[in-house]
Protein backbone atom coordinates (compact mmCIF):
# COMPACT_ATOMS: atom_id res chain seq x y z
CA UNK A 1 74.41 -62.35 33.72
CA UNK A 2 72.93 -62.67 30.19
CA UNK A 3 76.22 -62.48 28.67
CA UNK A 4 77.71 -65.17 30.02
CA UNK A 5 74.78 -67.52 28.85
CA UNK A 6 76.02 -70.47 27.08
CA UNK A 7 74.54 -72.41 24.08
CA UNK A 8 75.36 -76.30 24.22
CA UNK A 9 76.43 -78.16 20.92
CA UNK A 10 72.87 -78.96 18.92
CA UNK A 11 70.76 -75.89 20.43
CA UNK A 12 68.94 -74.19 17.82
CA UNK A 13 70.02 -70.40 18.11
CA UNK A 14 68.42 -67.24 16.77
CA UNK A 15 70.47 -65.11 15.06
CA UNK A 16 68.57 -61.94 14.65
CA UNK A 17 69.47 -58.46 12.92
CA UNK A 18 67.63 -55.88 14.58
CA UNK A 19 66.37 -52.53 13.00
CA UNK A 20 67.26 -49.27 14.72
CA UNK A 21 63.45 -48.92 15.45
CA UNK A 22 63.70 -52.12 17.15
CA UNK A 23 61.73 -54.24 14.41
CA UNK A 24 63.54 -57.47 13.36
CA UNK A 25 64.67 -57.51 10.26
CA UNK A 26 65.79 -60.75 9.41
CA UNK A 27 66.84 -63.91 11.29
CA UNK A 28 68.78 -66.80 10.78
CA UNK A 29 68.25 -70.38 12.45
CA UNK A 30 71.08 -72.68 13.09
CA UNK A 31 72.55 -75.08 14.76
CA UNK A 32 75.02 -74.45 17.68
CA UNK A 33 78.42 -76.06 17.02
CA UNK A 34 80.59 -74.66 20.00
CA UNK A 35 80.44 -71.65 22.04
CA UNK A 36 83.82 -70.73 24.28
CA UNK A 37 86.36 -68.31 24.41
CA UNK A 38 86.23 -67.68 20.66
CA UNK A 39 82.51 -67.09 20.62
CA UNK A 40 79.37 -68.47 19.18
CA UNK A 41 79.75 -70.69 16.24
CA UNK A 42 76.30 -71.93 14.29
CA UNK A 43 75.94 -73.83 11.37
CA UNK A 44 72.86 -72.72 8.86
CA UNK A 45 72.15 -75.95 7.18
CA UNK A 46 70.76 -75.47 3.59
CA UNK A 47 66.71 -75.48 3.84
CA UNK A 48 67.16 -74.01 7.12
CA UNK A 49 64.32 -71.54 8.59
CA UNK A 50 65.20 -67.87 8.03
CA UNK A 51 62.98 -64.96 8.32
CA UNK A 52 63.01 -61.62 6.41
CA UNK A 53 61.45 -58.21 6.50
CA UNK A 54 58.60 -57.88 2.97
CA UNK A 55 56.33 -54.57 1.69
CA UNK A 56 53.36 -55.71 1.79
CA UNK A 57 53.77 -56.02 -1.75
CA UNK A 58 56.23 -58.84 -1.39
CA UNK A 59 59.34 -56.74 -2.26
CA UNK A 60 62.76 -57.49 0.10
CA UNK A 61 63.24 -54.17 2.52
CA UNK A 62 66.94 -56.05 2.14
CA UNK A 63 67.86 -53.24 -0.60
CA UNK A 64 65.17 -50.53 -0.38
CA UNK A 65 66.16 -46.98 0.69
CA UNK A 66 66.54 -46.35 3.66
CA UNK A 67 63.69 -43.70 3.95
CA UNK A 68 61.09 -46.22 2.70
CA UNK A 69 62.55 -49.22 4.77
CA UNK A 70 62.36 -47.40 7.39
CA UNK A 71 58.60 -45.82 6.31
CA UNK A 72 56.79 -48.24 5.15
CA UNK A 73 54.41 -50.72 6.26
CA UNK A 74 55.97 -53.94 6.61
CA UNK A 75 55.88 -57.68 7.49
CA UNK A 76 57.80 -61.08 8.55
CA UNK A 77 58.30 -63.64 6.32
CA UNK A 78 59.45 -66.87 6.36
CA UNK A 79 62.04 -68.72 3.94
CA UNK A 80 64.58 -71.47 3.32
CA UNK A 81 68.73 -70.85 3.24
CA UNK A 82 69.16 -71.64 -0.02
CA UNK A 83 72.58 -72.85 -1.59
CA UNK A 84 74.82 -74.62 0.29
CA UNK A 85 75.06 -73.91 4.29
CA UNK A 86 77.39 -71.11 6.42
CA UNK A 87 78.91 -71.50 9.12
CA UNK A 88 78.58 -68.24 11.67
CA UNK A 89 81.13 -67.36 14.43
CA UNK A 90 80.05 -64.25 16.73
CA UNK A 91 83.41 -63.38 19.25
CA UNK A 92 81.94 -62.25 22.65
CA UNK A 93 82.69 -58.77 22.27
CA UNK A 94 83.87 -57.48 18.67
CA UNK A 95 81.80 -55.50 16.48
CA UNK A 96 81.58 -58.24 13.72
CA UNK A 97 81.20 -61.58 12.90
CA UNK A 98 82.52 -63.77 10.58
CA UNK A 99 80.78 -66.45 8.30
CA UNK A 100 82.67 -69.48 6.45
CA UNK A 101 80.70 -69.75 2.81
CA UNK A 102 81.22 -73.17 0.70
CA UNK A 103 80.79 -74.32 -2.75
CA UNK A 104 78.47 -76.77 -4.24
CA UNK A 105 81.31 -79.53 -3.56
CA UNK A 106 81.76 -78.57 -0.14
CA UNK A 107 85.07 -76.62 -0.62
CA UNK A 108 85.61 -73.46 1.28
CA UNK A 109 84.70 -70.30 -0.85
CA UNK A 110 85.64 -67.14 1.26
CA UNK A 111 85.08 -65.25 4.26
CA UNK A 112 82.10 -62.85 4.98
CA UNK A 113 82.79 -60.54 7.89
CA UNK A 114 79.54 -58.84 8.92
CA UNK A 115 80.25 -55.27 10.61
CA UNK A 116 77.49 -54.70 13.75
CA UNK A 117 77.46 -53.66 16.99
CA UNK A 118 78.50 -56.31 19.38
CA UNK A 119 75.90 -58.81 19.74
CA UNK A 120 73.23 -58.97 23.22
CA UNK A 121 72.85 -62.12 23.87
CA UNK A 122 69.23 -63.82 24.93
CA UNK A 123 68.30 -66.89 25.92
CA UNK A 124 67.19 -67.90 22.76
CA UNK A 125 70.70 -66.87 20.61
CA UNK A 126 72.14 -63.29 19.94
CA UNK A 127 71.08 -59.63 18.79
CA UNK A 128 72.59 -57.46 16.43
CA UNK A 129 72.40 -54.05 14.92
CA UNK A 130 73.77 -54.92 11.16
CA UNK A 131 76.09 -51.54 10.01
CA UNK A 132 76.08 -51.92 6.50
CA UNK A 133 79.27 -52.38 5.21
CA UNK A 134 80.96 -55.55 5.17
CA UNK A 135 84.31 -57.27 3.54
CA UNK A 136 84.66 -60.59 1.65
CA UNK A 137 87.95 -62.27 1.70
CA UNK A 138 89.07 -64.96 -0.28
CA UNK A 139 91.46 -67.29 0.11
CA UNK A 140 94.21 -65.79 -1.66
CA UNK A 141 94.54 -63.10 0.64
CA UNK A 142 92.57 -60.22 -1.74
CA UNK A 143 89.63 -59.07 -0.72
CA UNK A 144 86.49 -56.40 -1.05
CA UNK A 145 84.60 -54.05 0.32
CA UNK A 146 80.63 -54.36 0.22
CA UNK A 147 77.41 -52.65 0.03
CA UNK A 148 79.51 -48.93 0.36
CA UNK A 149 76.33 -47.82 -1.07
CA UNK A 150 74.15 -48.33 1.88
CA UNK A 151 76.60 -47.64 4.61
CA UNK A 152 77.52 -44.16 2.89
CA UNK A 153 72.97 -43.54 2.62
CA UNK A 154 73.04 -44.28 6.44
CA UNK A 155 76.09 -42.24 7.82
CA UNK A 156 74.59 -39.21 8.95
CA UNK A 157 71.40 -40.85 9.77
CA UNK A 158 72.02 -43.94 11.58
CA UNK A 159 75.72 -43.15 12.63
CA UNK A 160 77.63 -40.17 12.43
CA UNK A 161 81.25 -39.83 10.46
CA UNK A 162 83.41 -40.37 13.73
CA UNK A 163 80.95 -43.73 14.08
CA UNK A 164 81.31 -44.16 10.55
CA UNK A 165 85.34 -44.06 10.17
CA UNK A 166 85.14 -46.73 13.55
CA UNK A 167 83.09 -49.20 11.64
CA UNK A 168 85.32 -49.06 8.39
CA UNK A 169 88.57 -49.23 10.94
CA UNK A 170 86.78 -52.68 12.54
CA UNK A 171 86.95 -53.94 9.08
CA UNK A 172 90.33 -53.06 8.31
CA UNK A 173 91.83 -54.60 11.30
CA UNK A 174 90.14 -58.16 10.30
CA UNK A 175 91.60 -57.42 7.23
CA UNK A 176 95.17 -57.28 8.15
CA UNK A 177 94.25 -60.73 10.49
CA UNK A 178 93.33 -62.05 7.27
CA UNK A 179 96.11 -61.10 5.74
CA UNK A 180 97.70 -62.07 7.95
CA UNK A 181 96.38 -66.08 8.48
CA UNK A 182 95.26 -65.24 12.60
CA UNK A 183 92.43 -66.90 12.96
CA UNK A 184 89.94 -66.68 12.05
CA UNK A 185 91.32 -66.87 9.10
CA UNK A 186 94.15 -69.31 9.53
CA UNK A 187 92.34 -72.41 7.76
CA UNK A 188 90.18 -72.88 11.27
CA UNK A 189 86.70 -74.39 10.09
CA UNK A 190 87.55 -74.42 6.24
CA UNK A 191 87.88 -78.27 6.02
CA UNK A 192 83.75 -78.08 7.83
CA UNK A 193 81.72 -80.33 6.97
CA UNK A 194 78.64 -80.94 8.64
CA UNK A 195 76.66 -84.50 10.08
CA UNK A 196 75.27 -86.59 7.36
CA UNK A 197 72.23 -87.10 9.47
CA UNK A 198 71.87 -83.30 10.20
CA UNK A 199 68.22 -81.45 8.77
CA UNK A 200 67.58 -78.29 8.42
CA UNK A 201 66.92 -76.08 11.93
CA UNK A 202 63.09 -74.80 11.94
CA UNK A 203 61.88 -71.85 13.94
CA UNK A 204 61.30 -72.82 17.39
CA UNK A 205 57.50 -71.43 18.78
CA UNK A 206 59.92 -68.71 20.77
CA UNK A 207 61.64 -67.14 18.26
CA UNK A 208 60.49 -63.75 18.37
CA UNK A 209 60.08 -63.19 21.84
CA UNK A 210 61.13 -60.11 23.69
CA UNK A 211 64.63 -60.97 25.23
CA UNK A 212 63.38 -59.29 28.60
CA UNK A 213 60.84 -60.97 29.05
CA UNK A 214 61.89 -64.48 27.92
CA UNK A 215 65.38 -63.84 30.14
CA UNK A 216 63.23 -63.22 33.15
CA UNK A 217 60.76 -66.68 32.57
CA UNK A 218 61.99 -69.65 34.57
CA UNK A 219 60.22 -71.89 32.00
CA UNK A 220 62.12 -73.89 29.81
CA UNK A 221 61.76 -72.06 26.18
CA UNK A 222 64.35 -74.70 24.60
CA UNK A 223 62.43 -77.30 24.99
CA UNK A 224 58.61 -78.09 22.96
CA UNK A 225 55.71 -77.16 25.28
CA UNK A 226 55.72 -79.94 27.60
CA UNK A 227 59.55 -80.69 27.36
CA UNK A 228 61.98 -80.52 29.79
CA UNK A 229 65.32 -80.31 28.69
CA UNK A 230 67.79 -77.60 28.88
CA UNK A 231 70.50 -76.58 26.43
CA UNK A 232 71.62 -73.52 27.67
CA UNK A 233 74.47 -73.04 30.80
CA UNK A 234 75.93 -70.02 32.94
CA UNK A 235 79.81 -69.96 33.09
């Protein structure tokens, strides 16, 4: 039943990137813009909340090895999106998503496809298990491949080579949509631009709760304490 959960227009949703231990590792707050067939699309508004994974010296796990990110004491901490915003789309059931980047005058930039495990949904946004390797494509048509460095230090650990060649085949099917303009990369979203009157999303007091528990609650965790509405449907 969870993953049929709808987000309404406006909800702020939790897009978090799980480690394989469990541990969060970073999340991004936005604001929903639509969520149908195609899947769940969010908009990251610059100065938006996001949280990321720190030594306890302060350095970003983001790049560490993967024997001390996954070894070493760690902690949550929270940030701004800085730059200009993204817009997010997670389809129901690939193993990607893709995210619309912008220039300083609002022009589209290029596309960011994100290679993970399809998403679990909670009531509070979406789940993912981030695989590494990812593709940018510009609008031209070329394209490249990135972070091969971290995606070849985790095959063998985190995924064998059969899961390995399956993750690099996910992104070479978007790239031959791209290539060939089917959406998402037929000019859908490019022309974006969001609500003058639009802030930045802020954490919302749930934000790291335990999706089983928080699916199970019959309290009302998108509202404020006290609040009573309700942004989220079954279809």
């Amino acid at each position: 039943m969870v993953d049929r959960m709808r987000f309404e227009p406006g909800f702020v949703s939790m897009r978090r990137n799980l480690n394989s231990d469990g541990r969060i590792s970073f999340v991004h707050c936005g604001r929903v813009i639509s969520d149908d067939e195609r899947g769940l699309l969010q908009w990251v508004h610059p100065g938006s909340h996001t949280v990321g994974r720190h030594t306890l010296d302060g350095r970003s796990t983001r790049k560490l090895p993967l024997a001390e990110k996954m070894g070493s004491p760690t902690v949550l901490t929270v940030r701004r999106w800085h730059g200009t915003g993204v817009l997010q789309l997670t389809p129901p059931n690939g193993s990607h998503s893709v995210w619309w980047f912008f220039h300083d005058d609002g022009s589209f930039a290029f596309w960011y496809i994100n290679l993970e495990q399809p998403v679990a949904r909670w009531a509070g946004g979406v789940d993912s298990f981030d695989q590494a390797l990812d593709v940018v494509v510009y609008p031209d048509g070329s394209y490249e491949w990135k972070d091969e460095d971290e995606f070849a230090e985790r095959t063998g650990v985190l995924w064998d080579d059969t899961q390995a060649a399956r993750i690099r085949d996910e992104g070479k099917a978007m790239i031959r949509l791209a290539q060939s303009q089917q959406f998402p990369f037929d000019g859908t979203w490019c022309d974006f631009v969001p609500e003058p009157h639009w802030e930045p999303s802020r954490l919302p007091w749930w934000w790291d709760q335990l999706p089983d528990r928080v699916n199970g609650l019959t309290m009302d965790i998108h509202a404020a304490p006290g609040g009573s509405s309700r942004h989220t449907s079954r279809g």
